[in-house]
C-alpha atoms as a PDB file:
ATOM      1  CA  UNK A   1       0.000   0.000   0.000  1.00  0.00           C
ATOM      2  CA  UNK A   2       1.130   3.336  -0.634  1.00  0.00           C
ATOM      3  CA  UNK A   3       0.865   6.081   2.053  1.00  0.00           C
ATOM      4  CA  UNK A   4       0.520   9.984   0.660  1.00  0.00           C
ATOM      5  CA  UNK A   5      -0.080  12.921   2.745  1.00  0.00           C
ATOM      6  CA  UNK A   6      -2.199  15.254   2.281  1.00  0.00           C
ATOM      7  CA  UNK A   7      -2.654  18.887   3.541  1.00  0.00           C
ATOM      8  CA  UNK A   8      -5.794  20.474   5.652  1.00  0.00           C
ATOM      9  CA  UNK A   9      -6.089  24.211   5.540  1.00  0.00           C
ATOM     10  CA  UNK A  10      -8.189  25.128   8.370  1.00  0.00           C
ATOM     11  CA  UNK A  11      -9.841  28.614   8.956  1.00  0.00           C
ATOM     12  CA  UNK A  12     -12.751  30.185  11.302  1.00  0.00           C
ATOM     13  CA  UNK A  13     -15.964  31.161   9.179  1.00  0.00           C
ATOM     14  CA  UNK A  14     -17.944  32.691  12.338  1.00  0.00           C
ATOM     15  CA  UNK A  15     -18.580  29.315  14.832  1.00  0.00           C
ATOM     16  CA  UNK A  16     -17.331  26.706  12.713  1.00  0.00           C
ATOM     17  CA  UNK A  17     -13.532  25.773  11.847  1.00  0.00           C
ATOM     18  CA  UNK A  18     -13.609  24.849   7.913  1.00  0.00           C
ATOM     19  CA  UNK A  19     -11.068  22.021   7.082  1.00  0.00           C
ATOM     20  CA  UNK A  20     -10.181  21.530   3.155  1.00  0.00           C
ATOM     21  CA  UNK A  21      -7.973  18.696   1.591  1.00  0.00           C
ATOM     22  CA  UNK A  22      -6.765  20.789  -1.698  1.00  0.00           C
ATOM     23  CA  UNK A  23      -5.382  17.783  -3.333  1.00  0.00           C
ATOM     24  CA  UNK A  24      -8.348  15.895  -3.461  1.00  0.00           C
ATOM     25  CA  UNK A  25     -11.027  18.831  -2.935  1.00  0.00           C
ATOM     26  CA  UNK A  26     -13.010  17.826  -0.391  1.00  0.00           C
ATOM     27  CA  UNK A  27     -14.028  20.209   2.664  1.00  0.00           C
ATOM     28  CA  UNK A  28     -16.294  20.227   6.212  1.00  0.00           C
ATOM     29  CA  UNK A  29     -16.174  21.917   9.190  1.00  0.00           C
ATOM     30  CA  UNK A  30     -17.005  21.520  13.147  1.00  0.00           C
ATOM     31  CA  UNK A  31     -17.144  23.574  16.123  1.00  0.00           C
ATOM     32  CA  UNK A  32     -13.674  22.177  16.993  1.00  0.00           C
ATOM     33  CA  UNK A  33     -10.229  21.654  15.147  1.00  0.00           C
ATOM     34  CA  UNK A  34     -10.361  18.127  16.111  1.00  0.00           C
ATOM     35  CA  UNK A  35     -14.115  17.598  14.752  1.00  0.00           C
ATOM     36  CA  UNK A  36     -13.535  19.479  11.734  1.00  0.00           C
ATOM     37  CA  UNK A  37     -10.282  17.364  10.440  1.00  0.00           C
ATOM     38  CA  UNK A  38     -11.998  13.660  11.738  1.00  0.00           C
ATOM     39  CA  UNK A  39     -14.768  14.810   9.345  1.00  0.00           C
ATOM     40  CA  UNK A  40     -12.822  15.661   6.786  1.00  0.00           C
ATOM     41  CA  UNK A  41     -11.110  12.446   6.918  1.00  0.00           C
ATOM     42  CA  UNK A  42     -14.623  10.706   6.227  1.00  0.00           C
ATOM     43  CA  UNK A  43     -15.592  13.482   3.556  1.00  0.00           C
ATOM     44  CA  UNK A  44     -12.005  12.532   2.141  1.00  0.00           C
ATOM     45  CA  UNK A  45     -12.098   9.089   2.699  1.00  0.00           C
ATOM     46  CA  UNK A  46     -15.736   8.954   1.228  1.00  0.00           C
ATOM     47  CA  UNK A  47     -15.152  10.865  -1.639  1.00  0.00           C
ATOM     48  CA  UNK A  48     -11.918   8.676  -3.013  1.00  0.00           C
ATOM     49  CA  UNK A  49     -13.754   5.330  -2.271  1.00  0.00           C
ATOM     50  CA  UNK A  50     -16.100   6.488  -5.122  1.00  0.00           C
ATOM     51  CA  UNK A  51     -13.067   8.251  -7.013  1.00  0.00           C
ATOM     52  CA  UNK A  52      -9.895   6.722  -6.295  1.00  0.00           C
ATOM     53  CA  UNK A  53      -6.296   9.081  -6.902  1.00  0.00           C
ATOM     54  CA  UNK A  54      -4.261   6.897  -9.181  1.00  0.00           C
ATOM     55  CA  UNK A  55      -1.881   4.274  -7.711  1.00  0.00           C
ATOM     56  CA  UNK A  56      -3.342   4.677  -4.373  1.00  0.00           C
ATOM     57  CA  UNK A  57      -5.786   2.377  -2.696  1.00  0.00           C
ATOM     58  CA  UNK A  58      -5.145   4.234   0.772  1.00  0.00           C
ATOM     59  CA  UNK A  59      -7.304   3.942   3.815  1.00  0.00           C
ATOM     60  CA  UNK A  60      -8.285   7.145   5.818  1.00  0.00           C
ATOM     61  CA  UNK A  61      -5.915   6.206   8.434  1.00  0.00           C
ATOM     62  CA  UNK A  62      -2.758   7.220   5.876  1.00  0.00           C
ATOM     63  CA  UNK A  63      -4.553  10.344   5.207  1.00  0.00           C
ATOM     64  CA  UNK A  64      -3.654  13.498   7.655  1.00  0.00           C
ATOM     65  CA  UNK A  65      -0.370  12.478  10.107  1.00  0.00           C
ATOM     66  CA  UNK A  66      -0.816  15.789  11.474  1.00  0.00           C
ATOM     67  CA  UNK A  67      -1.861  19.255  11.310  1.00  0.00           C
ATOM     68  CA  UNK A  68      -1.140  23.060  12.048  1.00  0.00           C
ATOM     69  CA  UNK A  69      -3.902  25.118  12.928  1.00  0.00           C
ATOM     70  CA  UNK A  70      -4.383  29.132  11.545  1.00  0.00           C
ATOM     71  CA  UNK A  71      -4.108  31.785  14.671  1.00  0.00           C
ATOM     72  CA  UNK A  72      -8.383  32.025  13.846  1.00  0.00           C
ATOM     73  CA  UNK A  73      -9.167  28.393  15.009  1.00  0.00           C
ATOM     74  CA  UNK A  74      -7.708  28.023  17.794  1.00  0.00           C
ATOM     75  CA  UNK A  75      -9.457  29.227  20.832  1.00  0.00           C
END
């Protein structure tokens, strides 16, 4: 299996933290940093079940290793 990383850009829109994966294109949010990247793991992990990235058959587990949060979502 192959691992890739992938980035999450987070920002605040009002309440919510928005989390985007540019590489695939997928984005979601939460009140939290934490909520907002484990659901953009399932929108991400959802989204290349249906449209796999070539020569990667990755589970959502190899997706985000880590992340660095913008000075507007952390509280």
């Amino acid at each position: 299996m192959t691992t890739r990383t992938f980035t999450a850009i987070l920002h605040r829109e009002e309440d919510m933290c928005v989390a985007e994966c540019p590489e695939v294109g997928t984005v979601s949010q939460g009140y939290a940093i934490e909520e907002a990247i484990a659901n953009l793991i399932e929108a991400t992990e959802l989204y290349l079940e249906e449209f796999p990235l070539p020569e990667t058959r990755e589970t959502s587990d190899d997706y985000f290793r880590g992340y660095r949060s913008c000075a507007d979502c952390v509280r």
